[in-house]
Protein backbone atom coordinates (compact mmCIF):
# COMPACT_ATOMS: atom_id res chain seq x y z
CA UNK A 1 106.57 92.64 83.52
CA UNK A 2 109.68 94.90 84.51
CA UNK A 3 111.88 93.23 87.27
CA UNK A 4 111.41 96.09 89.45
CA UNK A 5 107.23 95.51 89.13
CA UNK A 6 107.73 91.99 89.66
CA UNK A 7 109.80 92.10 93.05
CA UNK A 8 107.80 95.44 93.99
CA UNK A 9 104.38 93.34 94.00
CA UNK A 10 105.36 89.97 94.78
CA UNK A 11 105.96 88.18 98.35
CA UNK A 12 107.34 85.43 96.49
CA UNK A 13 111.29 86.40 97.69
CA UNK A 14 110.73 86.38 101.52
CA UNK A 15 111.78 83.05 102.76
CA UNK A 16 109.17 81.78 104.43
CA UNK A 17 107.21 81.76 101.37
CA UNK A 18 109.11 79.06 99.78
CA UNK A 19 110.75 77.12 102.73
CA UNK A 20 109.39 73.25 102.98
CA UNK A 21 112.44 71.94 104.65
CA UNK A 22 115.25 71.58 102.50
CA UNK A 23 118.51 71.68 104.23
CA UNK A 24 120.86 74.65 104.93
CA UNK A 25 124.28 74.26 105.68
CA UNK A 26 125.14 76.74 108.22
CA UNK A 27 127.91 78.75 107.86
CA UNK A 28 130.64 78.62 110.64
CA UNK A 29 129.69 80.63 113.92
CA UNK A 30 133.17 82.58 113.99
CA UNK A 31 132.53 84.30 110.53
CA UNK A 32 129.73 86.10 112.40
CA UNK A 33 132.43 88.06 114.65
CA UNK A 34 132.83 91.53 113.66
CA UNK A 35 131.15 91.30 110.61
CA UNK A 36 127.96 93.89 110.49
CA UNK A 37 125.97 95.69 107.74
CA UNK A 38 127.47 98.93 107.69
CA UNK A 39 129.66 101.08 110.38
CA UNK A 40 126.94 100.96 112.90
CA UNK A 41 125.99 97.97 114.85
CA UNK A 42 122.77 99.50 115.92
CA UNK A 43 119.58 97.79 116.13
CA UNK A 44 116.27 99.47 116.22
CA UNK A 45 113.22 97.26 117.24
CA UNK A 46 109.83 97.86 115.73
CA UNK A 47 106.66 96.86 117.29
CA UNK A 48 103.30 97.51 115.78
CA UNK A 49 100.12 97.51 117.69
CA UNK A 50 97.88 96.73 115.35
CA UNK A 51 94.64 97.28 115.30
CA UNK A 52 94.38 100.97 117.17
CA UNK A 53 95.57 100.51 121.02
CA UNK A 54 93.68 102.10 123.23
CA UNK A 55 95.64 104.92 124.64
CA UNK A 56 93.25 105.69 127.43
CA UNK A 57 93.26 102.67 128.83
CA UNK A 58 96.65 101.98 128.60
CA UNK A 59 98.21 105.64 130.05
CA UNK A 60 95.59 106.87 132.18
CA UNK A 61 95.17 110.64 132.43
CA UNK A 62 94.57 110.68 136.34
CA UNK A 63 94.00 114.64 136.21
CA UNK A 64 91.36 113.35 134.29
CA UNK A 65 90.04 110.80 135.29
CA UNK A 66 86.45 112.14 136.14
CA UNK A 67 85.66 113.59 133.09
CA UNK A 68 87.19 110.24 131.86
CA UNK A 69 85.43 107.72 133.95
CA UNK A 70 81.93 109.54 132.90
CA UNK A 71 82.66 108.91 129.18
CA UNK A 72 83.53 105.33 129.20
CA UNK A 73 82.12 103.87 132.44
CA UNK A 74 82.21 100.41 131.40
CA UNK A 75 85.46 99.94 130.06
CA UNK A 76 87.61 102.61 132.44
CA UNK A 77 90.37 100.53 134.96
CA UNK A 78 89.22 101.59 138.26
CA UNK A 79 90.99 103.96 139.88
CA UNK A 80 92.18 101.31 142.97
CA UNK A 81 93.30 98.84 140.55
CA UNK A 82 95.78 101.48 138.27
CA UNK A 83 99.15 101.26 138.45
CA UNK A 84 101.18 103.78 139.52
CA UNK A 85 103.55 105.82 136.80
CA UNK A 86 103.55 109.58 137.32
CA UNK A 87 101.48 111.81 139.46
CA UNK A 88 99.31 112.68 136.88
CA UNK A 89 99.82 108.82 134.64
CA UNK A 90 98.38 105.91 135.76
CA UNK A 91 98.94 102.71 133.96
CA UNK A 92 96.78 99.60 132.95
CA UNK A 93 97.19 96.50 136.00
CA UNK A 94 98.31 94.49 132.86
CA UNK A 95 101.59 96.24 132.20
CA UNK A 96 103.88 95.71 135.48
CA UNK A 97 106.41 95.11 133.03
CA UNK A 98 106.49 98.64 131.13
CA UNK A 99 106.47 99.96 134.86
CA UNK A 100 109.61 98.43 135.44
CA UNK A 101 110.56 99.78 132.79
CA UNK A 102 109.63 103.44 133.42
CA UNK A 103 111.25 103.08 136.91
CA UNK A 104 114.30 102.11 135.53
CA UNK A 105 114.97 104.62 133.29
CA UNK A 106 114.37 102.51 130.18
CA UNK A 107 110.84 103.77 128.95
CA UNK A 108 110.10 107.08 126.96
CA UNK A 109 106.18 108.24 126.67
CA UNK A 110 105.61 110.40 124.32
CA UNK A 111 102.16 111.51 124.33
CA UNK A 112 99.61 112.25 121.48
CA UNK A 113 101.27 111.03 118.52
CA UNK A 114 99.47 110.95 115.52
CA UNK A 115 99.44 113.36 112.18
CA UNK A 116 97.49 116.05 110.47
CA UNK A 117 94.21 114.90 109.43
CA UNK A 118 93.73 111.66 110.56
CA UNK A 119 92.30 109.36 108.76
CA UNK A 120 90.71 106.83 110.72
CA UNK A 121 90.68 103.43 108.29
CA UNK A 122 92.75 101.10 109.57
CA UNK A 123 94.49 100.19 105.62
CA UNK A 124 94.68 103.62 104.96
CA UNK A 125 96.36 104.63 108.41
CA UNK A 126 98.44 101.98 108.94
CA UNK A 127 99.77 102.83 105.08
CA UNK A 128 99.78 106.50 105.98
CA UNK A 129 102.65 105.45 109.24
CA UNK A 130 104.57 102.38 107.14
CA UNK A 131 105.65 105.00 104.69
CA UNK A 132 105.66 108.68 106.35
CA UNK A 133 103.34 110.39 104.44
CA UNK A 134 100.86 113.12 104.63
CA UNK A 135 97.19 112.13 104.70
CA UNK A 136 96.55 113.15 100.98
CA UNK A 137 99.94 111.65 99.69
CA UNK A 138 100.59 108.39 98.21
CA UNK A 139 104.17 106.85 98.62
CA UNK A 140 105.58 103.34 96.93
CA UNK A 141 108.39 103.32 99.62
CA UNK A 142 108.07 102.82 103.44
CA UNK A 143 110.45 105.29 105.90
CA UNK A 144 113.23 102.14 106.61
CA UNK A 145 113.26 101.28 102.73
CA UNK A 146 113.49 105.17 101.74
CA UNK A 147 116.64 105.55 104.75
CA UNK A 148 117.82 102.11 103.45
CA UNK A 149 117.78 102.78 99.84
CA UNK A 150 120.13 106.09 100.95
CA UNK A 151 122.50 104.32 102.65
CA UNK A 152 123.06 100.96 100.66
CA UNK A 153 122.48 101.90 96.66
CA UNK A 154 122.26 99.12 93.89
CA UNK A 155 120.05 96.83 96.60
CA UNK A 156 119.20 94.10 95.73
CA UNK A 157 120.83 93.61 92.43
CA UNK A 158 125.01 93.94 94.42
CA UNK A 159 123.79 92.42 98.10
CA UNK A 160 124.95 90.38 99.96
CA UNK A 161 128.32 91.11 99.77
CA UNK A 162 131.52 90.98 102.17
CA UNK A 163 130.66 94.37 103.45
CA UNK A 164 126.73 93.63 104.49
CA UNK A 165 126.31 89.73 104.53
CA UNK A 166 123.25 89.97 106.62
CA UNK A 167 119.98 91.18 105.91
CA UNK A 168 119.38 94.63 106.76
CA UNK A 169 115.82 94.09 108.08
CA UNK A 170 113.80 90.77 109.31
CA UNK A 171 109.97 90.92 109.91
CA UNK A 172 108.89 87.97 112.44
CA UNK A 173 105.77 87.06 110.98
CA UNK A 174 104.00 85.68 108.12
CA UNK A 175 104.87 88.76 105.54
CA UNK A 176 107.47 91.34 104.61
CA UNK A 177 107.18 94.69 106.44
CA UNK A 178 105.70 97.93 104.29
CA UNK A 179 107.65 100.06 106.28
CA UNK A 180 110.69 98.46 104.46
CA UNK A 181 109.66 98.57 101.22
CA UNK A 182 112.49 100.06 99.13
CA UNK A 183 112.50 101.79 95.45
CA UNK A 184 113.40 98.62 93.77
CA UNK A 185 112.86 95.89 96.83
CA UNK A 186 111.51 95.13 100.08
CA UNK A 187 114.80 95.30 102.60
CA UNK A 188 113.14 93.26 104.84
CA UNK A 189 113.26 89.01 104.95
CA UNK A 190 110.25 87.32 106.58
CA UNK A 191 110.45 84.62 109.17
CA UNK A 192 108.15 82.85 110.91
CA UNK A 193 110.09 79.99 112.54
CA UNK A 194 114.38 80.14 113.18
CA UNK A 195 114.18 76.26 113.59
CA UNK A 196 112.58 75.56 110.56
CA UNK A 197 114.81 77.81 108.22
CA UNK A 198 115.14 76.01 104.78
CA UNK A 199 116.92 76.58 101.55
CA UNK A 200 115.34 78.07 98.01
CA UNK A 201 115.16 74.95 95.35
CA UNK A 202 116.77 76.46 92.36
CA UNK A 203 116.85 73.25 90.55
CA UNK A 204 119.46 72.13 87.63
CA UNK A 205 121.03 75.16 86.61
CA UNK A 206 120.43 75.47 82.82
CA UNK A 207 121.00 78.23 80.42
CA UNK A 208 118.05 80.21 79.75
CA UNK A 209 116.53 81.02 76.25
CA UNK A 210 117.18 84.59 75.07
CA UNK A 211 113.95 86.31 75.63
CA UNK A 212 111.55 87.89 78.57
CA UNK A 213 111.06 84.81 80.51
CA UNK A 214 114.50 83.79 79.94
CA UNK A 215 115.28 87.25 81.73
CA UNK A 216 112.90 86.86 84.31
CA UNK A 217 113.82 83.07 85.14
CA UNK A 218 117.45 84.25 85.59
CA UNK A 219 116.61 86.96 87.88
CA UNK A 220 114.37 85.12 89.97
CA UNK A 221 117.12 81.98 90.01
CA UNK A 222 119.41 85.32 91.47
CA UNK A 223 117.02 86.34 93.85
CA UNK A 224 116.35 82.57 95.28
CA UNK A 225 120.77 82.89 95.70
CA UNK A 226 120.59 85.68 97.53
CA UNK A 227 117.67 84.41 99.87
CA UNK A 228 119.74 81.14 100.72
CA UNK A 229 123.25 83.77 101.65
CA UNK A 230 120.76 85.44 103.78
CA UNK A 231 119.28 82.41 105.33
CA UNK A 232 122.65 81.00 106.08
CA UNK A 233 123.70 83.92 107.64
CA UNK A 234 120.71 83.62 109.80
CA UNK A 235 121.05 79.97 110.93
CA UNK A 236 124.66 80.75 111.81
CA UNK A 237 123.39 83.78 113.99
CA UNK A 238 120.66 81.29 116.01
CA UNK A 239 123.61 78.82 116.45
CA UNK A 240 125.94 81.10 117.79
CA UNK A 241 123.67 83.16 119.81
CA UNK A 242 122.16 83.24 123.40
CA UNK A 243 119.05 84.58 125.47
CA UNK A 244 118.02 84.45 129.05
CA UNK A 245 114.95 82.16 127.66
CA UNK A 246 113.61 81.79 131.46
CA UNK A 247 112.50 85.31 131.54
CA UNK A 248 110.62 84.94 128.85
CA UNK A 249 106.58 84.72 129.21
CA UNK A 250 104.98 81.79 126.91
CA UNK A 251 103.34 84.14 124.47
CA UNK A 252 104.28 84.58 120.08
CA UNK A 253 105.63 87.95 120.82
CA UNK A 254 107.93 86.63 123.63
CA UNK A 255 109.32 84.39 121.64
CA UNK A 256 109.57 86.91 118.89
CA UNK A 257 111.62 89.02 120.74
CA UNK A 258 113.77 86.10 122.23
CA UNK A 259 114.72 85.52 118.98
CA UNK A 260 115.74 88.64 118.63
CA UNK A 261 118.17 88.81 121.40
CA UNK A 262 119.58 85.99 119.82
CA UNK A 263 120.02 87.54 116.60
CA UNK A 264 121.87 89.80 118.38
CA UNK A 265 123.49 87.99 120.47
CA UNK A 266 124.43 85.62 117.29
CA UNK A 267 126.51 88.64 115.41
CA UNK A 268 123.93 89.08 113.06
CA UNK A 269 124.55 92.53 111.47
CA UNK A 270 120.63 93.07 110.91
CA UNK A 271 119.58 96.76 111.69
CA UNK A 272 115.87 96.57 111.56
CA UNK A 273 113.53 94.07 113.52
CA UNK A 274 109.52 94.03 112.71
CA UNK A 275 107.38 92.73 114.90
CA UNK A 276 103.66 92.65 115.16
CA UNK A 277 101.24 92.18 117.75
CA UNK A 278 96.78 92.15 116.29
CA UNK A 279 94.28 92.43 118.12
CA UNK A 280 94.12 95.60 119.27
CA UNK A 281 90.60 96.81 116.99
CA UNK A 282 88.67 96.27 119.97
CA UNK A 283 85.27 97.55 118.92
CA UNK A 284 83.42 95.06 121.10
CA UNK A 285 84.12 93.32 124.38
CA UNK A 286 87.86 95.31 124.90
CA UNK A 287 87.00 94.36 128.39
CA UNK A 288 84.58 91.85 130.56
CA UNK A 289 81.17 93.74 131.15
CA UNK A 290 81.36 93.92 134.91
CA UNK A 291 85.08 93.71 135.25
CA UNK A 292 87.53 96.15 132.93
CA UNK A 293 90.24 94.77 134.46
CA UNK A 294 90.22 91.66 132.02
CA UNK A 295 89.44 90.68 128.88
CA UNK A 296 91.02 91.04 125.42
CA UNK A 297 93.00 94.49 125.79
CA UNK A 298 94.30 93.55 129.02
CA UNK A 299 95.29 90.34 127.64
CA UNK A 300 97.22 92.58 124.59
CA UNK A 301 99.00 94.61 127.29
CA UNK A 302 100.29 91.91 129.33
CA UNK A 303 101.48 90.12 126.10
CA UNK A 304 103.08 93.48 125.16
CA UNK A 305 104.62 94.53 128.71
CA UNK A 306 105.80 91.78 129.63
CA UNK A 307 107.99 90.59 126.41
CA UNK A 308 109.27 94.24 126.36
CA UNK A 309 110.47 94.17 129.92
CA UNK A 310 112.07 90.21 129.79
CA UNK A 311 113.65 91.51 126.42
CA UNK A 312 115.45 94.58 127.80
CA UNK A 313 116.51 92.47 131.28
CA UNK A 314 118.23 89.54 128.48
CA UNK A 315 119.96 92.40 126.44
CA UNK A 316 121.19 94.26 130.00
CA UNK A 317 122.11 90.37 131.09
CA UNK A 318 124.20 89.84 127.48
CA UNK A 319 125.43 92.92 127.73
CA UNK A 320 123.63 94.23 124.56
CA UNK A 321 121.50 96.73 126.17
CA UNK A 322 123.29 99.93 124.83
CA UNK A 323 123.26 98.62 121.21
CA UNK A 324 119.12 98.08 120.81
CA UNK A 325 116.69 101.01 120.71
CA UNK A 326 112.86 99.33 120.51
CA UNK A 327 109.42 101.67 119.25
CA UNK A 328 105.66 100.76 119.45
CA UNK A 329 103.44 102.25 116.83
CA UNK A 330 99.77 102.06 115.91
CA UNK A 331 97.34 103.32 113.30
CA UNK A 332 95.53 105.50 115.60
CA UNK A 333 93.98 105.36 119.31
CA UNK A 334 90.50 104.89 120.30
CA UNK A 335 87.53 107.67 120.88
CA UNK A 336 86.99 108.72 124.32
CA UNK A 337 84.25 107.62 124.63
CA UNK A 338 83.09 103.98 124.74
CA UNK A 339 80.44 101.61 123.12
CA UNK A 340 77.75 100.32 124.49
CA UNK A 341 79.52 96.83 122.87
CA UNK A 342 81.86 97.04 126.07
CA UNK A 343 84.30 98.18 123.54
CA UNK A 344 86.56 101.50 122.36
CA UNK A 345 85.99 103.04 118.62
CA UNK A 346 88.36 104.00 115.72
CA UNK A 347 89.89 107.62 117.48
CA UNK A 348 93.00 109.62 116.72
CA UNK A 349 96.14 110.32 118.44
CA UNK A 350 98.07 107.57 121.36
CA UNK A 351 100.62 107.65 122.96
CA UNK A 352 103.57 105.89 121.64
CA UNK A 353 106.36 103.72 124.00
CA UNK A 354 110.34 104.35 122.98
CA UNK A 355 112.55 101.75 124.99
CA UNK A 356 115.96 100.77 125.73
CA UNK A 357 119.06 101.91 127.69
CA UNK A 358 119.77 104.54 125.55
CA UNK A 359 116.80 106.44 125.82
CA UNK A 360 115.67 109.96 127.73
CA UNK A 361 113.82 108.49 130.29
CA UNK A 362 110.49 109.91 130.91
CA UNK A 363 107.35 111.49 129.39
CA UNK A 364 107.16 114.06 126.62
CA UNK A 365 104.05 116.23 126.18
CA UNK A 366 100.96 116.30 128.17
CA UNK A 367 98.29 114.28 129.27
CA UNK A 368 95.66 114.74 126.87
CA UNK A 369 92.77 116.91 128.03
CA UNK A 370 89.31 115.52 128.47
CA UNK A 371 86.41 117.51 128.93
CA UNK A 372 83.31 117.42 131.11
CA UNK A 373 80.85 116.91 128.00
CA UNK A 374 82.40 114.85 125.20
CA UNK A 375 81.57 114.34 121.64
CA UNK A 376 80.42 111.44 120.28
CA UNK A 377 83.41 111.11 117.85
CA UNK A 378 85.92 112.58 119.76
CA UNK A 379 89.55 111.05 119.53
CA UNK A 380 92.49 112.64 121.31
CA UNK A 381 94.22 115.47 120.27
CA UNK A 382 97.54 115.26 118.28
CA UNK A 383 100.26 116.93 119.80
CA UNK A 384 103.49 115.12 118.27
CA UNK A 385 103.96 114.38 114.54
CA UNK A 386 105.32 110.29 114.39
CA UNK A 387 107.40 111.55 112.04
CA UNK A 388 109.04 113.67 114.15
CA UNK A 389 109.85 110.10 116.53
CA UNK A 390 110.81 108.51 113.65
CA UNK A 391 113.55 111.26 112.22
CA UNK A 392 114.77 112.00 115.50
CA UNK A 393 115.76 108.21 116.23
CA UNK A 394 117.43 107.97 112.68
CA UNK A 395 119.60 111.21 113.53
CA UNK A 396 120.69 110.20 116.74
CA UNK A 397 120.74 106.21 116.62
CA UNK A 398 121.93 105.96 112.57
CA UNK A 399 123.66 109.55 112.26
CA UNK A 400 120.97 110.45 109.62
CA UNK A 401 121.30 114.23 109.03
CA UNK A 402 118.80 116.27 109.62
CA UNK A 403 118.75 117.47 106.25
CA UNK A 404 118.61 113.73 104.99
CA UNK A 405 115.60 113.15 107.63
CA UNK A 406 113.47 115.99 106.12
CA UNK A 407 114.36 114.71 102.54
CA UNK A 408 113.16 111.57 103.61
CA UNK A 409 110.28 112.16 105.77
CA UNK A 410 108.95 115.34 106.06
CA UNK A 411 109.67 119.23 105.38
CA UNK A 412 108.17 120.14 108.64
CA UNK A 413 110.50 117.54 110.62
CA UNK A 414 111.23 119.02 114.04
CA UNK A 415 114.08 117.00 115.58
CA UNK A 416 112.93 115.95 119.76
CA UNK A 417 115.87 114.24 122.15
CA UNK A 418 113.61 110.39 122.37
CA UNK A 419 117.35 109.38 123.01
CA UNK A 420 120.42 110.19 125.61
CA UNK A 421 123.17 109.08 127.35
CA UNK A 422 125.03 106.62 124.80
CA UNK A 423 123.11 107.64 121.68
CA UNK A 424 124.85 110.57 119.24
CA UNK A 425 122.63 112.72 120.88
CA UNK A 426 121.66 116.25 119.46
CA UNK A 427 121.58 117.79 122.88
CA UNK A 428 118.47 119.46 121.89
CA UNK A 429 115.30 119.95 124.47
CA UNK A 430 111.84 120.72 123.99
CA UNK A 431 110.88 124.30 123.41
CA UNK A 432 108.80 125.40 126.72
CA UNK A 433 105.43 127.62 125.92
CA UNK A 434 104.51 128.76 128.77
CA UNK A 435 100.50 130.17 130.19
CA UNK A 436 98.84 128.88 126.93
CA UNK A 437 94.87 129.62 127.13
CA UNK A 438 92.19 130.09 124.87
CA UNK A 439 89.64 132.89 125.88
CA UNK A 440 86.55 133.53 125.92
CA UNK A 441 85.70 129.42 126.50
CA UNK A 442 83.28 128.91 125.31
CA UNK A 443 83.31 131.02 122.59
CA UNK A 444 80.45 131.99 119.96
CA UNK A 445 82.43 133.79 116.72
CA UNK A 446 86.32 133.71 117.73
CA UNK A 447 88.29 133.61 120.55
CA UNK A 448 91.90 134.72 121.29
CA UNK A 449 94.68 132.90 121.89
CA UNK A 450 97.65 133.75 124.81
CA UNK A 451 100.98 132.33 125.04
CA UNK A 452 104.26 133.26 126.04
CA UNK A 453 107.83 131.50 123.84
CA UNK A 454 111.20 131.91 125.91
CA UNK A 455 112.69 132.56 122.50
CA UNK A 456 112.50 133.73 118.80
CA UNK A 457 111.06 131.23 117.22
CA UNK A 458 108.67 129.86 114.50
CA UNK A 459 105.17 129.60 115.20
CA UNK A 460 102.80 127.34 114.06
CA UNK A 461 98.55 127.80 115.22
CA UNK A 462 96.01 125.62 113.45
CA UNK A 463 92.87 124.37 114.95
CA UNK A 464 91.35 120.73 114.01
CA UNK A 465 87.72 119.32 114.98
CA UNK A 466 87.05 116.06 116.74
CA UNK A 467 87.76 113.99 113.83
CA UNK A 468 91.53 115.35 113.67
CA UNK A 469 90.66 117.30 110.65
CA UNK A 470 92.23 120.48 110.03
CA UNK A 471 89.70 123.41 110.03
CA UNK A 472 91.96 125.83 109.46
CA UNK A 473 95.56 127.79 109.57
CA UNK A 474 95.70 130.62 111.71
CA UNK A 475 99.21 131.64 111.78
CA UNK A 476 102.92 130.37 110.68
CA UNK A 477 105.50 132.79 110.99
CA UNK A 478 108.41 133.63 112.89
CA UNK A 479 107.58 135.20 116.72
CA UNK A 480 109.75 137.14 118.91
CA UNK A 481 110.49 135.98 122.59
CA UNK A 482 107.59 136.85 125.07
CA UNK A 483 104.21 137.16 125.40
CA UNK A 484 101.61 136.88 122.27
CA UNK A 485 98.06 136.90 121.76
CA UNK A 486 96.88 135.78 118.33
CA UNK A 487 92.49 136.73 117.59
CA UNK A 488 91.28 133.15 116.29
CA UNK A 489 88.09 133.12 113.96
CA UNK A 490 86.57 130.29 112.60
CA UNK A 491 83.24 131.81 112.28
CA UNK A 492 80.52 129.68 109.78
CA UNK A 493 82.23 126.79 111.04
CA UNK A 494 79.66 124.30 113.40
CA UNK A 495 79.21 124.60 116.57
CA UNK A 496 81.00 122.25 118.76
CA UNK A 497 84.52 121.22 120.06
CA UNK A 498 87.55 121.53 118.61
CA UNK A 499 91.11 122.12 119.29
CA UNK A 500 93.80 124.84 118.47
CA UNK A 501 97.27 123.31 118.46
CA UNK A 502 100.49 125.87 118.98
CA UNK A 503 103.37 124.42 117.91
CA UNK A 504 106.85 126.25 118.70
CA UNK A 505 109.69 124.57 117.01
CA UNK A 506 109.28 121.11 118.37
CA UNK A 507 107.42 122.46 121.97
CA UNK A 508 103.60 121.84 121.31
CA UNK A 509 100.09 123.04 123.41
CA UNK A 510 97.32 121.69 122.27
CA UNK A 511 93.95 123.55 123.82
CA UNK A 512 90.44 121.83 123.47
CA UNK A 513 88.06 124.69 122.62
CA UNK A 514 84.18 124.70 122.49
CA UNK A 515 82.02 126.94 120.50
CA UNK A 516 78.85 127.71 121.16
């Protein structure tokens, strides 16, 4: 086997999959200071919801919340126990915390995230976000091992050195991350347990003989080297580091995230943290039959709310705030309507959390729109690509290009300012279409489209059924500013709902349409 199949397909060279308690010397605390991987001494924070959260029930569309309430009547919060966020957002009673948050200027929504024809299994969608593809494509590298790869060449084989000492990214958990998984190596070190961090056996040194597994056993002796340097660097980090532990709730992603601070806290020069937090395929009993206000995804939300919140108040107390920049993601949401298992289905879009002190505070996009008569497999509507999230935090917090962004993600990257105030900010805003409406509604054969740009600009109209499936491409070309009506005909198509998305550089309308 090649040494670049071997490390590609094996989990053998993440620590925890070897430690059993032999010793590490640490190395001394004051070779932490100053030393970080890189010129940046950025963190970002990754949290993945796995599982599919439950958008709905998480950011409640109050304009909604009729139409709402009559398609999932035994799992909706009622409307006296929501929290408030926005005049038209509500939030779930379990997340006080991400309130906080919001109200002080340290929580970006950014509603209906999700991608072009969604596929809605779990392995494949979860794959599909790890590595920033398109539904049909097939990638061997996640986005942080492809931006990674960029910026540090020759990993593994010339790392660690004096320049990057530290690992670039840590998972928390039981496995390596996907969405780190470089050409030639996964950039990311598992660990389940910072007091428990032991040393790789490599045995008596001996030569090898002159032959495959002579190559192999010397390249896996290298890689065990490398994994102690790395775990010594981490041990030193822990010792030397700090966190406001009291705020912390008793919970596995509190303590995650603790940990994290003190990483950071520690000098650790790691730029990428992975956390994860299951649970969230909640098919049956998401809530208590009688009572929606507990019950398993409440119990996820106050897990996830309140370890975000007492992590952001221990970076702001360390002083650390400015450096860290954290991001939920999830396969997909839930359908809109519910189960009669007291439960949510596989859907398609969510909303997606950015956090930190560096962020632009508030909500992008729109709440999404339910109607009075749902379907049966109806998932929200994607308005935001998560590629588009993804890009525009590597331009602004790692100084990614935007060239380099749509080499590495996407062609059809559109860049949107998630991040202000001490980020490298773009100083771009959202491109505002203005009196969108589909007409007739419902329609029988085709229906036009109205809008009205501020700008010149290239416009993008495609229309998508329930599922998230593209149905077809009406337009993509280059629009003058003012008013526009485009005709729209999807004629042998079903009958049924569906939904025409216009997207004007990064502004997007999305308009649920029903034909007859």
């Amino acid at each position: 086997m090649k040494r670049r199949s071997f490390l590609r397909n094996t989990t053998a060279f993440t620590l925890p999959a070897f430690f059993g308690g032999f010793s590490v010397s640490a190395m001394p605390s004051n070779l932490m200071s100053g030393m970080i991987n890189g010129d940046s001494d950025r963190v970002l924070v990754l949290i993945d919801l796995n599982g599919g959260n439950d958008g709905l029930n998480s950011f409640i569309p109050l304009d909604s919340y009729d139409n709402l309430f009559n398609a999932r009547q035994n799992v909706i919060i009622p409307e006296s126990n929501i929290l408030d966020m926005t005049d038209t957002i509500g939030l779930h009673p379990a997340m006080s915390g991400i309130r906080n948050m919001y109200n002080n200027g340290n929580l970006t929504l950014v509603q209906g995230v999700g991608y072009p024809d969604q596929n809605r299994s779990h392995f494949r969608s979860a794959d599909i976000w790890n590595t920033a593809s398109d539904a049909d494509e097939y990638k061997p590298t996640g986005w942080v091992g492809r931006y990674l790869d960029d910026a540090f060449p020759g990993y593994p084989g010339n790392f660690p050195n004096s320049d990057c000492p530290d690992p670039f990214a840590i998972t928390l958990g039981k496995s390596i991350s996907g969405t780190c998984q470089g050409l030639d190596s996964n950039f990311s070190m598992a660990i389940i347990n910072t007091n428990n961090i032991g040393g790789l056996t490599t045995g008596v040194e001996v030569a090898q003989q002159d032959d495959c597994y002579g190559s192999e056993m010397d390249f896996l002796v290298e890689t065990f080297k490398k994994s102690n340097e790395y775990g010594e660097r981490v041990v030193a980090a822990m010792e030397a580091g700090s966190s406001n532990g009291g705020l912390y709730p008793d919970t596995t992603l509190a303590e995650q995230m603790k940990t994290v601070a003190q990483l950071i806290s520690g000098g650790l020069g790691t730029k990428i943290y992975v956390l994860k937090l299951g649970g969230f395929d909640t098919h049956a009993d998401q809530v208590v039959d009688g009572d929606p206000t507990i019950g398993a995804h409440t119990e996820l939300l106050t897990k996830l709310s309140d370890a975000i919140y007492a992590f952001q108040e221990d970076l702001k107390l360390q002083g650390l705030d400015e450096r860290v920049v954290g991001m939920t993601f999830s396969e997909f949401g839930r359908k809109i309507i519910s189960n009669a298992g007291v439960g949510t289905d596989h859907g398609s879009a969510a909303p997606m959390m950015v956090f930190g002190s560096c962020i632009n505070a508030g909500v992008i996009g729109d709440n999404p729109e339910i109607g009075q008569n749902v379907d049966e497999d109806e998932g929200v509507a994607m308005q935001y690509d998560f590629r588009w999230i993804y890009g525009s935090i590597l331009m602004d917090w790692f100084e990614v290009s935007e060239e380099k962004v749509k080499m590495l993600l996407s062609d059809d990257f559109q860049y949107m300012p998630v991040l202000s105030e001490c980020a490298a900010s773009n100083n771009k805003e959202i491109t505002i279409i203005t009196e969108a409406k589909a007409s007739p509604n419902p329609f029988f054969q085709n229906f036009n489209i109205t809008f009205n740009i501020l700008q010149k600009d290239f416009v993008k109209i495609d229309i998508s059924d329930v599922l998230g499936k593209t149905v077809k491409v009406i337009m993509g070309q280059n629009l003058n500013a003012g008013p526009h009506e485009v005709p729209v005909d999807i004629n042998g198509v079903a009958s049924g709902i569906y939904f025409a998305r216009i997207q004007v550089g990064n502004g997007v309308k999305t308009l649920r349409v029903v034909k007859r």
